[in-house]
PDB file of N, CA and C in Angstrom:
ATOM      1  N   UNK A   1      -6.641   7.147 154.806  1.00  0.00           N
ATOM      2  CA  UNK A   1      -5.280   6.837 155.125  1.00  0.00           C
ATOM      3  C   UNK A   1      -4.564   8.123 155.556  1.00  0.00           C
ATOM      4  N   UNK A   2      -3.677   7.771 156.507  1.00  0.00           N
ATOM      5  CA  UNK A   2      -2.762   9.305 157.038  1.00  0.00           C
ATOM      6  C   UNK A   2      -1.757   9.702 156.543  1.00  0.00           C
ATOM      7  N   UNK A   3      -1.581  10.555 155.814  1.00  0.00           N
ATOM      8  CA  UNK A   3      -0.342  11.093 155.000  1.00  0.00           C
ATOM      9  C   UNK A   3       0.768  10.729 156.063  1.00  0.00           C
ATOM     10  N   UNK A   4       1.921  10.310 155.538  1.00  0.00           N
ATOM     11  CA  UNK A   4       3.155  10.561 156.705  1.00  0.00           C
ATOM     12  C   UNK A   4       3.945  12.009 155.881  1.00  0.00           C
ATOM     13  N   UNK A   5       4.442  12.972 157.555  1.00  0.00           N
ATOM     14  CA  UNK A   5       4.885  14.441 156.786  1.00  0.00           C
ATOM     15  C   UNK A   5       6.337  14.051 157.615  1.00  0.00           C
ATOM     16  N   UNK A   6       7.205  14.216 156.700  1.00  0.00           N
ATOM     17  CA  UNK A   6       8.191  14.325 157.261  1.00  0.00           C
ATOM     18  C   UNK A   6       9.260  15.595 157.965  1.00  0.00           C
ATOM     19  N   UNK A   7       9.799  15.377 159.302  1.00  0.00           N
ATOM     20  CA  UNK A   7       9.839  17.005 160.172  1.00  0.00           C
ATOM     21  C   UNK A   7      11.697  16.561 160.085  1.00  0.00           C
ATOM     22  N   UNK A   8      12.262  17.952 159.375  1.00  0.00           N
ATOM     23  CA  UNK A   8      13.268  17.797 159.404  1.00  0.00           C
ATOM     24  C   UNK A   8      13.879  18.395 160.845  1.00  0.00           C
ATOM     25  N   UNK A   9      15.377  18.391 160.512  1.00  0.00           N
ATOM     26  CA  UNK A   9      16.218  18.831 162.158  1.00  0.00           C
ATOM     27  C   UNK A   9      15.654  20.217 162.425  1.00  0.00           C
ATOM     28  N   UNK A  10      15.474  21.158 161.650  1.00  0.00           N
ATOM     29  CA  UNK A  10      15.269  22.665 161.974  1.00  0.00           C
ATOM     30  C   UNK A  10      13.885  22.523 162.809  1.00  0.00           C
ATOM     31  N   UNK A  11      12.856  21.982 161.593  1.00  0.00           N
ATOM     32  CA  UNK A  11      11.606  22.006 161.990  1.00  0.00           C
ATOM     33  C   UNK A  11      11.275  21.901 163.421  1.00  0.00           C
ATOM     34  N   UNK A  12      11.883  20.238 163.658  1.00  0.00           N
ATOM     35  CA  UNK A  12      11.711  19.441 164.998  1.00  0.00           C
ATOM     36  C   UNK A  12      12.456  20.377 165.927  1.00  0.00           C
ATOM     37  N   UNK A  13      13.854  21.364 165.753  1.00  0.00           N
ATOM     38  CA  UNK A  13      14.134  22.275 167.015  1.00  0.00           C
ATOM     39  C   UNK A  13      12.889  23.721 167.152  1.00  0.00           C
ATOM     40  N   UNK A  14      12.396  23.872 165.928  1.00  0.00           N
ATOM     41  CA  UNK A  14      11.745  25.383 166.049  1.00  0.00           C
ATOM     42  C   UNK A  14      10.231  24.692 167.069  1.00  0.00           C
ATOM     43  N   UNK A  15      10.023  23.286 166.976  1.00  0.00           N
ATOM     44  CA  UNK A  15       8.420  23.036 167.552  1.00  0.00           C
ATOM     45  C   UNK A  15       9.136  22.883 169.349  1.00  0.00           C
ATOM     46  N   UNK A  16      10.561  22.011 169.530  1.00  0.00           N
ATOM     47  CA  UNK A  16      11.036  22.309 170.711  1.00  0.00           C
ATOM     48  C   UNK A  16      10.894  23.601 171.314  1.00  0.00           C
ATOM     49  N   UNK A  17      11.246  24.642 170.714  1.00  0.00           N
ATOM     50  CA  UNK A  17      11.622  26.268 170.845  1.00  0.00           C
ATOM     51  C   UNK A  17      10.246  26.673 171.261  1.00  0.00           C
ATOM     52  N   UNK A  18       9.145  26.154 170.437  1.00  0.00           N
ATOM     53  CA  UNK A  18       7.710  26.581 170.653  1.00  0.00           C
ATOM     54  C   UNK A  18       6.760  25.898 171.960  1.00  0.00           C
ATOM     55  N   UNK A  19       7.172  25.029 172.236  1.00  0.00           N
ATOM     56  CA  UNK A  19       6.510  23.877 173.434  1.00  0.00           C
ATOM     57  C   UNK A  19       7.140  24.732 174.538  1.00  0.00           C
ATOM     58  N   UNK A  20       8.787  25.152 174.123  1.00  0.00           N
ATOM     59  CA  UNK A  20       9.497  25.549 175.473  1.00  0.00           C
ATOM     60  C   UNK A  20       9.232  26.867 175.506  1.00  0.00           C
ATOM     61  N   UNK A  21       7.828  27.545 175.200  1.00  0.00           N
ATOM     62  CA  UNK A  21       7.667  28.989 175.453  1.00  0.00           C
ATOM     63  C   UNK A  21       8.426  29.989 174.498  1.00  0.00           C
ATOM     64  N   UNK A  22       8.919  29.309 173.224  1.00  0.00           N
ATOM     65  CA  UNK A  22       9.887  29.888 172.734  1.00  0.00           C
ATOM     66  C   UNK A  22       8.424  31.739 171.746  1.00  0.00           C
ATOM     67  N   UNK A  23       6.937  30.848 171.486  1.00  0.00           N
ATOM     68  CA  UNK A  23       6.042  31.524 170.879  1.00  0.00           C
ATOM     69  C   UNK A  23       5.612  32.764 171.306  1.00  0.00           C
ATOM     70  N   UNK A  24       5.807  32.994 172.534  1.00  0.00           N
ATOM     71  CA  UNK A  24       5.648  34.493 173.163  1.00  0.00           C
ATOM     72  C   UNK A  24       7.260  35.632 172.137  1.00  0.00           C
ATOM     73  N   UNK A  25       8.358  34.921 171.560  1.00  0.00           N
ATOM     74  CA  UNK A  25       8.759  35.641 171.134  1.00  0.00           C
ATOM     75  C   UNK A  25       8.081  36.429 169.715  1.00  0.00           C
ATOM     76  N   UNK A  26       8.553  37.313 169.468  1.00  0.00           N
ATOM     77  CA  UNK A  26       8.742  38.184 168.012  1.00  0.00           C
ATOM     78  C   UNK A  26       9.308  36.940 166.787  1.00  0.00           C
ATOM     79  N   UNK A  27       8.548  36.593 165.844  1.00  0.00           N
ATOM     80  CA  UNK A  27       8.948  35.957 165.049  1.00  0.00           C
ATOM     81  C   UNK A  27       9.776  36.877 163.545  1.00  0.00           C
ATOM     82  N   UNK A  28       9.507  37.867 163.967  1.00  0.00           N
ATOM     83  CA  UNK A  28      10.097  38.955 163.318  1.00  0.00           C
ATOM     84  C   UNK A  28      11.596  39.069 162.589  1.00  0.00           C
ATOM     85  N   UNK A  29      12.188  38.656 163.420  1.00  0.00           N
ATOM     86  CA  UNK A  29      14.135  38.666 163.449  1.00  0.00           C
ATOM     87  C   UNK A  29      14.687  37.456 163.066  1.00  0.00           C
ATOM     88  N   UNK A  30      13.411  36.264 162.482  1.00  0.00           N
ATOM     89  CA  UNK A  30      13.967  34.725 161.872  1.00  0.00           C
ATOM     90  C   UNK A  30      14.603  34.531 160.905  1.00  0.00           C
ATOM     91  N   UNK A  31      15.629  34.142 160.592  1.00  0.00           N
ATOM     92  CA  UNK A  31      16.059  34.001 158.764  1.00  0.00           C
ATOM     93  C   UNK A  31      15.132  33.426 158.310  1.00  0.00           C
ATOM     94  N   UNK A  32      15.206  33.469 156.611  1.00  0.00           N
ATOM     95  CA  UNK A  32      14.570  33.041 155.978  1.00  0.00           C
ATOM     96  C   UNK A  32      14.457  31.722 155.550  1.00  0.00           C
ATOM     97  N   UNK A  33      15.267  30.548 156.280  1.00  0.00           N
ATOM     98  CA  UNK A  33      15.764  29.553 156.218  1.00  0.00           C
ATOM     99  C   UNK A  33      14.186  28.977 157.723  1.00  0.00           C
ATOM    100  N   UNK A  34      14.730  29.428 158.720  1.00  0.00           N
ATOM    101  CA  UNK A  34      13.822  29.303 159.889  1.00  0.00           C
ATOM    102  C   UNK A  34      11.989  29.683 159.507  1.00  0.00           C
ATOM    103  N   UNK A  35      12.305  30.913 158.654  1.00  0.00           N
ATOM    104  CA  UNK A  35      10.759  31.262 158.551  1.00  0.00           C
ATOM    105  C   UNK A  35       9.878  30.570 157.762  1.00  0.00           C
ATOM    106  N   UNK A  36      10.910  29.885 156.463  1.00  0.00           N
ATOM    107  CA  UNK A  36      10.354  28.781 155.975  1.00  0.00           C
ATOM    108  C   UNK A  36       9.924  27.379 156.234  1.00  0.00           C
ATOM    109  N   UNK A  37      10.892  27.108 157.676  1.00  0.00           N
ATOM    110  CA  UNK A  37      10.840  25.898 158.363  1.00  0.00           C
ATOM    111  C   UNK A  37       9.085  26.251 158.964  1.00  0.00           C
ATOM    112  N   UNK A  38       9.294  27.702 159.614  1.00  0.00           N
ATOM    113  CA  UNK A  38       7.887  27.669 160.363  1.00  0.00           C
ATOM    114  C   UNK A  38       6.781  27.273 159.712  1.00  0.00           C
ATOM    115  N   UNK A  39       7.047  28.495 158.349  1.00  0.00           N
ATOM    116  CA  UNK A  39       5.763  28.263 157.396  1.00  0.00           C
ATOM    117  C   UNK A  39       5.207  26.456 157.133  1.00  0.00           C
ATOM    118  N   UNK A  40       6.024  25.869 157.075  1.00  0.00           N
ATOM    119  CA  UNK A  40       5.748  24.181 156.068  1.00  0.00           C
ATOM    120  C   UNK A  40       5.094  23.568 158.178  1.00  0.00           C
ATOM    121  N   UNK A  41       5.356  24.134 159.343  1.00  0.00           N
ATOM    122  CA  UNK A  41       4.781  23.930 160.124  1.00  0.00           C
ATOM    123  C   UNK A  41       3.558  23.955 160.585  1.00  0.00           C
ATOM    124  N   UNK A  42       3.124  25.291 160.118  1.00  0.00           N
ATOM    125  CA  UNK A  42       2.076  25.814 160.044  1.00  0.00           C
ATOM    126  C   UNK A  42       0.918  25.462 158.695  1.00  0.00           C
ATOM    127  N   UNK A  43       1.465  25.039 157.812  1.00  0.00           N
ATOM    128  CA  UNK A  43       0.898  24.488 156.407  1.00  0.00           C
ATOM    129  C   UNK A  43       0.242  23.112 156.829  1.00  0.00           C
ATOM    130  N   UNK A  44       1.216  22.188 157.530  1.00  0.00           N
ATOM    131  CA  UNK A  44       1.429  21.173 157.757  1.00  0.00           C
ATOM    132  C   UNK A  44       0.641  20.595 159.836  1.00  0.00           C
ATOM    133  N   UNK A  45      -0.309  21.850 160.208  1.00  0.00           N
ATOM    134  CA  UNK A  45      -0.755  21.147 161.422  1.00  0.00           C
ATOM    135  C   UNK A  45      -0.366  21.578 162.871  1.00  0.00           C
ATOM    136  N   UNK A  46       1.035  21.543 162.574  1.00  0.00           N
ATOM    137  CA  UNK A  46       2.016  21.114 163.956  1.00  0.00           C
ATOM    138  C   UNK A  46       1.941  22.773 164.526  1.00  0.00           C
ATOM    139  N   UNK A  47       1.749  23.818 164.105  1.00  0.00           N
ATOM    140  CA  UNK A  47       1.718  24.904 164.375  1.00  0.00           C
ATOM    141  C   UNK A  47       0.410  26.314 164.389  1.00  0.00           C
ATOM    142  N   UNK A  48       0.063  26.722 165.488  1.00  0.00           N
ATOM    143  CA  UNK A  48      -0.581  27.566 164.589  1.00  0.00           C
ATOM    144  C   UNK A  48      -0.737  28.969 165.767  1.00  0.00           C
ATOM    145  N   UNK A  49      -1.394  29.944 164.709  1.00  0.00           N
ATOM    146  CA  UNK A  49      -1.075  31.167 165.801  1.00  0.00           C
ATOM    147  C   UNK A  49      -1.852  31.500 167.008  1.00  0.00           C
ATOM    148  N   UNK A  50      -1.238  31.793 168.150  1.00  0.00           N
ATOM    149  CA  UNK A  50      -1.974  32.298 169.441  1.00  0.00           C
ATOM    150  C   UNK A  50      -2.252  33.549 169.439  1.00  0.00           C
ATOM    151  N   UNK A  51      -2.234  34.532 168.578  1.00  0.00           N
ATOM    152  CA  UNK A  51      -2.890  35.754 168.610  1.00  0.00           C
ATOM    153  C   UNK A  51      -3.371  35.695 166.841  1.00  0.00           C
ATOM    154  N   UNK A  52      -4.305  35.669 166.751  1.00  0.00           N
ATOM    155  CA  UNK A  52      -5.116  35.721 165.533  1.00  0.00           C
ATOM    156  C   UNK A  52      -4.772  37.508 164.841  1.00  0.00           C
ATOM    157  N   UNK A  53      -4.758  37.963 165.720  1.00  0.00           N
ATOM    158  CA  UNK A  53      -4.848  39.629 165.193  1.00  0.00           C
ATOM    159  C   UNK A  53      -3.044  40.015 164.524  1.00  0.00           C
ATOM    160  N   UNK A  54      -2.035  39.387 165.431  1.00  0.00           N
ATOM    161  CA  UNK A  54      -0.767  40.093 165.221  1.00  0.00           C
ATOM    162  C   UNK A  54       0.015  39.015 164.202  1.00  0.00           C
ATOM    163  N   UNK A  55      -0.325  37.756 164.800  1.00  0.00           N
ATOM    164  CA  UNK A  55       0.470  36.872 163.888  1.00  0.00           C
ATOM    165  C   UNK A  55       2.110  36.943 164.134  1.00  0.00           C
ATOM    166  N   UNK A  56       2.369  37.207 165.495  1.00  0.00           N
ATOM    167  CA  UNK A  56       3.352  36.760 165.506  1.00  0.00           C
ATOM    168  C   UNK A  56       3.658  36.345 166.782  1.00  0.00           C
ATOM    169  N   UNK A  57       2.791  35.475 167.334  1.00  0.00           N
ATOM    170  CA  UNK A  57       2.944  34.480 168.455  1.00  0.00           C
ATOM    171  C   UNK A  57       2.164  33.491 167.980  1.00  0.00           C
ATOM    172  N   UNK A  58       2.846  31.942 168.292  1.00  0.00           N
ATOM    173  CA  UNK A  58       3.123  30.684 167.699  1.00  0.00           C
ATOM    174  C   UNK A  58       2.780  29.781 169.087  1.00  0.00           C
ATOM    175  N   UNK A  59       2.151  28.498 168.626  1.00  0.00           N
ATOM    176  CA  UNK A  59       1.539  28.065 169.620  1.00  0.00           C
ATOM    177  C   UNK A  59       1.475  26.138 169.191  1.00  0.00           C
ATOM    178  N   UNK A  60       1.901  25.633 169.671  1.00  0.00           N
ATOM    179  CA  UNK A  60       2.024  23.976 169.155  1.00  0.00           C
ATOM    180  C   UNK A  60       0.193  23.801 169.152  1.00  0.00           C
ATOM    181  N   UNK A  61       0.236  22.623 168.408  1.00  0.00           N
ATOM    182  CA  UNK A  61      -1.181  22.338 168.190  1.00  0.00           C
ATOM    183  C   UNK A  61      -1.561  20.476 169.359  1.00  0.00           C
ATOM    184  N   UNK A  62      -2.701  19.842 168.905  1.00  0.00           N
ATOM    185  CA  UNK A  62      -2.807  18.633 169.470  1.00  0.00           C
ATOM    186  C   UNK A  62      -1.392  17.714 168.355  1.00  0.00           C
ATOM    187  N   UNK A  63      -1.565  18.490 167.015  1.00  0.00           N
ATOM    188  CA  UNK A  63      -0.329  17.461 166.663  1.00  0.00           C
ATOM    189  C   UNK A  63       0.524  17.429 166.712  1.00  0.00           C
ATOM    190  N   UNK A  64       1.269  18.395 167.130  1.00  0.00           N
ATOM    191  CA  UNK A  64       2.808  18.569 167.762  1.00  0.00           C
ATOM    192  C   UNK A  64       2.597  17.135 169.192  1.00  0.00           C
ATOM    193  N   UNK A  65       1.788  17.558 169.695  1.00  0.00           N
ATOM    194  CA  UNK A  65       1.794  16.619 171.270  1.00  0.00           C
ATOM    195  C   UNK A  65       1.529  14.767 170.621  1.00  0.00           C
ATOM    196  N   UNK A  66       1.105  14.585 169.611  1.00  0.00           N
ATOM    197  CA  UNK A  66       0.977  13.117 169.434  1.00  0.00           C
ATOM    198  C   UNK A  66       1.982  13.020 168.493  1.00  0.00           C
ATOM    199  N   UNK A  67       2.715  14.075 168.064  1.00  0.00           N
ATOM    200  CA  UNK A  67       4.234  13.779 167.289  1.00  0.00           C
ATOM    201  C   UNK A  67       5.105  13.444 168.017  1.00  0.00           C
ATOM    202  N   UNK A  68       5.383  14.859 169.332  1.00  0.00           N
ATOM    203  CA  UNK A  68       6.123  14.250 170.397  1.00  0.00           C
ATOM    204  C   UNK A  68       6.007  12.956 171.318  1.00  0.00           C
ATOM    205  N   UNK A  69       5.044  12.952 171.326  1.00  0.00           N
ATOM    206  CA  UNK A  69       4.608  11.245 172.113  1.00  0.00           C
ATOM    207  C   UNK A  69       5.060  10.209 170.923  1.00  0.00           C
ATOM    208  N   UNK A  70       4.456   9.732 169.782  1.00  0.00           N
ATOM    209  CA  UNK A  70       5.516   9.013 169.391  1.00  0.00           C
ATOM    210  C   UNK A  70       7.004   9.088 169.281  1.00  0.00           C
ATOM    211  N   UNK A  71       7.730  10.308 169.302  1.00  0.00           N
ATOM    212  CA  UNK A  71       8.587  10.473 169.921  1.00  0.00           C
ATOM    213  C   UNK A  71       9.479  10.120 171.073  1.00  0.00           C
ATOM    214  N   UNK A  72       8.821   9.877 171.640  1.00  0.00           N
ATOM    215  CA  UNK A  72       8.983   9.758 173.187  1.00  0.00           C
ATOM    216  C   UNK A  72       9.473  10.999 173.409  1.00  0.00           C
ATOM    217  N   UNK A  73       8.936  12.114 173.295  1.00  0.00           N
ATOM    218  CA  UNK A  73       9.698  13.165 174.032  1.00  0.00           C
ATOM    219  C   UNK A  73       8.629  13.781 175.065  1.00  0.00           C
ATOM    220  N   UNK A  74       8.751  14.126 175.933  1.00  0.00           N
ATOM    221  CA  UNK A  74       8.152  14.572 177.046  1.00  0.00           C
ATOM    222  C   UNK A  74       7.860  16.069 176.813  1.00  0.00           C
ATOM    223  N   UNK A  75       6.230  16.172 177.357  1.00  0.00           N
ATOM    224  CA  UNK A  75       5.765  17.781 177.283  1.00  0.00           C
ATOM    225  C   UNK A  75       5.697  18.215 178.404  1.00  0.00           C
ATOM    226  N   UNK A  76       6.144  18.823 179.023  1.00  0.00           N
ATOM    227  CA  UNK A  76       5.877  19.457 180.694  1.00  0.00           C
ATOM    228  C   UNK A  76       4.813  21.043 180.455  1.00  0.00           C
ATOM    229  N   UNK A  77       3.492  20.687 181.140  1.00  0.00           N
ATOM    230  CA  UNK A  77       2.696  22.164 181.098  1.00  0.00           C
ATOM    231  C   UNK A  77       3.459  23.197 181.506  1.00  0.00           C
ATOM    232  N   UNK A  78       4.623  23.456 181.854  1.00  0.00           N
ATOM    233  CA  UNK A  78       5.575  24.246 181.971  1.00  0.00           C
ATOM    234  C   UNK A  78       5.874  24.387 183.630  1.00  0.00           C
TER     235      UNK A  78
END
């Protein structure tokens, strides 16, 4: 059976932020409010890192894209 995880308002804008190229930034300068949103992202699937070595570029996963599709929200390859 599939756990249901529930994505609050922050969460659901920081995976927007990340689809929209937001992961090439410095995750460095996040409050601790945001960094916790990331973390339960990253715990939780929807997130994970595009540089293995620095850890601080962020990269949506396949489950961000079948979250947003039930969603109905649209992914553009950019």
């Amino acid at each position: 059976m599939t756990e249901a995880v529930i994505i609050n308002n922050q969460e659901l804008a920081i995976l927007c932020d990340i689809v929209g190229g937001w992961g090439v930034k410095s995750v460095e300068n996040l409050d601790a409010d945001k960094r916790r949103a990331l973390d339960r992202l990253i715990a939780n699937g929807f997130v994970e890192s595009a540089d293995k070595i620095s850890l601080k570029r962020y990269q949506h996963t396949a489950k961000t894209e079948l979250l947003f599709a039930q969603l109905c929200v649209g992914i553009s390859g950019g």
